[in-house]
Protein backbone atom coordinates (compact mmCIF):
# COMPACT_ATOMS: atom_id res chain seq x y z
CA UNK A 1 -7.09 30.75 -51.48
CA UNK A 2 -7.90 32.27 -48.42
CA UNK A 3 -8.09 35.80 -49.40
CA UNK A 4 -10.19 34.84 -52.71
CA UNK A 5 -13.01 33.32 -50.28
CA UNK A 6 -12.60 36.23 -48.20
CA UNK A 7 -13.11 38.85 -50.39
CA UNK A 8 -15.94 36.83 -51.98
CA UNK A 9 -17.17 36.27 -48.98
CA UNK A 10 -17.54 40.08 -47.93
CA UNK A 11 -18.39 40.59 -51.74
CA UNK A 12 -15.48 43.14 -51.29
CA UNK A 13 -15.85 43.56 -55.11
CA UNK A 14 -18.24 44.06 -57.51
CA UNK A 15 -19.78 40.54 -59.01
CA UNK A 16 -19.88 42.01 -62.52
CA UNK A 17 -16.19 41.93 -63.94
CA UNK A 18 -15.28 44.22 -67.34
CA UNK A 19 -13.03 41.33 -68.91
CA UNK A 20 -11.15 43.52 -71.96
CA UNK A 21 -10.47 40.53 -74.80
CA UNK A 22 -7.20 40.18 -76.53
CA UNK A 23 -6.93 41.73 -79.82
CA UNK A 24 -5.34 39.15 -81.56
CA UNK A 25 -1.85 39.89 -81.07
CA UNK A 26 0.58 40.73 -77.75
CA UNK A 27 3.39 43.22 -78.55
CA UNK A 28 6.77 42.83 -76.07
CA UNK A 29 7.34 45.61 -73.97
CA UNK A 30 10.12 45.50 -71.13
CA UNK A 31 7.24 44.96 -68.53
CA UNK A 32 4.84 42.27 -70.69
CA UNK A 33 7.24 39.27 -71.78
CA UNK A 34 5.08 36.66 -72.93
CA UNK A 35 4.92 35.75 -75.86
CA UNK A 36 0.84 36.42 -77.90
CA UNK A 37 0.36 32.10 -77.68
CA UNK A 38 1.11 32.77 -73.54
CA UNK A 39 -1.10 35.33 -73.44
CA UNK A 40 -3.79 33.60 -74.73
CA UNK A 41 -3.58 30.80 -71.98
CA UNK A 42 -3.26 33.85 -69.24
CA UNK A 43 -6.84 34.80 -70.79
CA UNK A 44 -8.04 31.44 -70.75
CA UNK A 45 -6.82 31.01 -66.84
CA UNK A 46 -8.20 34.19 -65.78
CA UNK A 47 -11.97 34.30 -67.37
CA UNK A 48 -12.01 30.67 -65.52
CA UNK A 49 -10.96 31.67 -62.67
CA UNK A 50 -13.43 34.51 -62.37
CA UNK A 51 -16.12 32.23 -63.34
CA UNK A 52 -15.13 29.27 -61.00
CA UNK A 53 -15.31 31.98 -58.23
CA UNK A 54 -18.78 33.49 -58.98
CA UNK A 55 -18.10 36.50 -61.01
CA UNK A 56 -20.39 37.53 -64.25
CA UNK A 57 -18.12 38.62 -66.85
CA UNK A 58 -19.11 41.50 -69.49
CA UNK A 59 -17.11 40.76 -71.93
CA UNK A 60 -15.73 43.93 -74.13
CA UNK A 61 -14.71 42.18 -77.24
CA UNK A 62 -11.73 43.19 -79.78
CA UNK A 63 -11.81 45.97 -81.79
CA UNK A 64 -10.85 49.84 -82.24
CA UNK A 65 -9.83 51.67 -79.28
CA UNK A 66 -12.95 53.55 -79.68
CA UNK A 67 -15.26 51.37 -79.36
CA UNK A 68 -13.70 49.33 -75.96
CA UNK A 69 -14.12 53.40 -74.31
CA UNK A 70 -17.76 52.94 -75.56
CA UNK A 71 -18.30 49.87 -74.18
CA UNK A 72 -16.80 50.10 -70.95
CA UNK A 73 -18.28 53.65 -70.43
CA UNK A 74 -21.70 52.02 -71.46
CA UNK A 75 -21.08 49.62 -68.79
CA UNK A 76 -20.26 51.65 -66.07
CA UNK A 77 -22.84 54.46 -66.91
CA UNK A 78 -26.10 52.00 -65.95
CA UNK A 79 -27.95 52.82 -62.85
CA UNK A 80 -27.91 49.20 -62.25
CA UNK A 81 -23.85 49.35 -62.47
């Protein structure tokens, strides 16, 4: 807790978080072991906690590989980024 007010404190990071939604299914590797149902609460927990803590999330939605690269590098690419 003390490093999250700390680094929100010093606004060590951007306030504007790129939060990459789940696309509707969570394929076991031997490094992600949850199951898709678990993942779904670890999305739930996080976009909370970012909000709880101040950040603005931009949300880049599910969809074609494609179009996430598009809407991140839209993102990034603003002068106001």
């Amino acid at each position: 807790m003390a490093e999250i007010q700390r680094i929100t404190a010093e606004e060590t990071y951007e306030r504007q978080v790129l939060f990459v939604r789940n696309l509707g299914f969570c394929e076991p590797t031997s490094a992600r072991r949850i199951s898709f149902q678990e993942s779904l609460v670890f999305e739930t927990f996080h976009d909370q906690s970012y909000r709880a803590f101040g950040f603005e999330l931009i949300d880049i939605p599910a969809g074609a590989l494609a179009d996430r690269v598009a809407a991140v590098s839209s993102v990034i690419s603003r002068p106001d980024a």
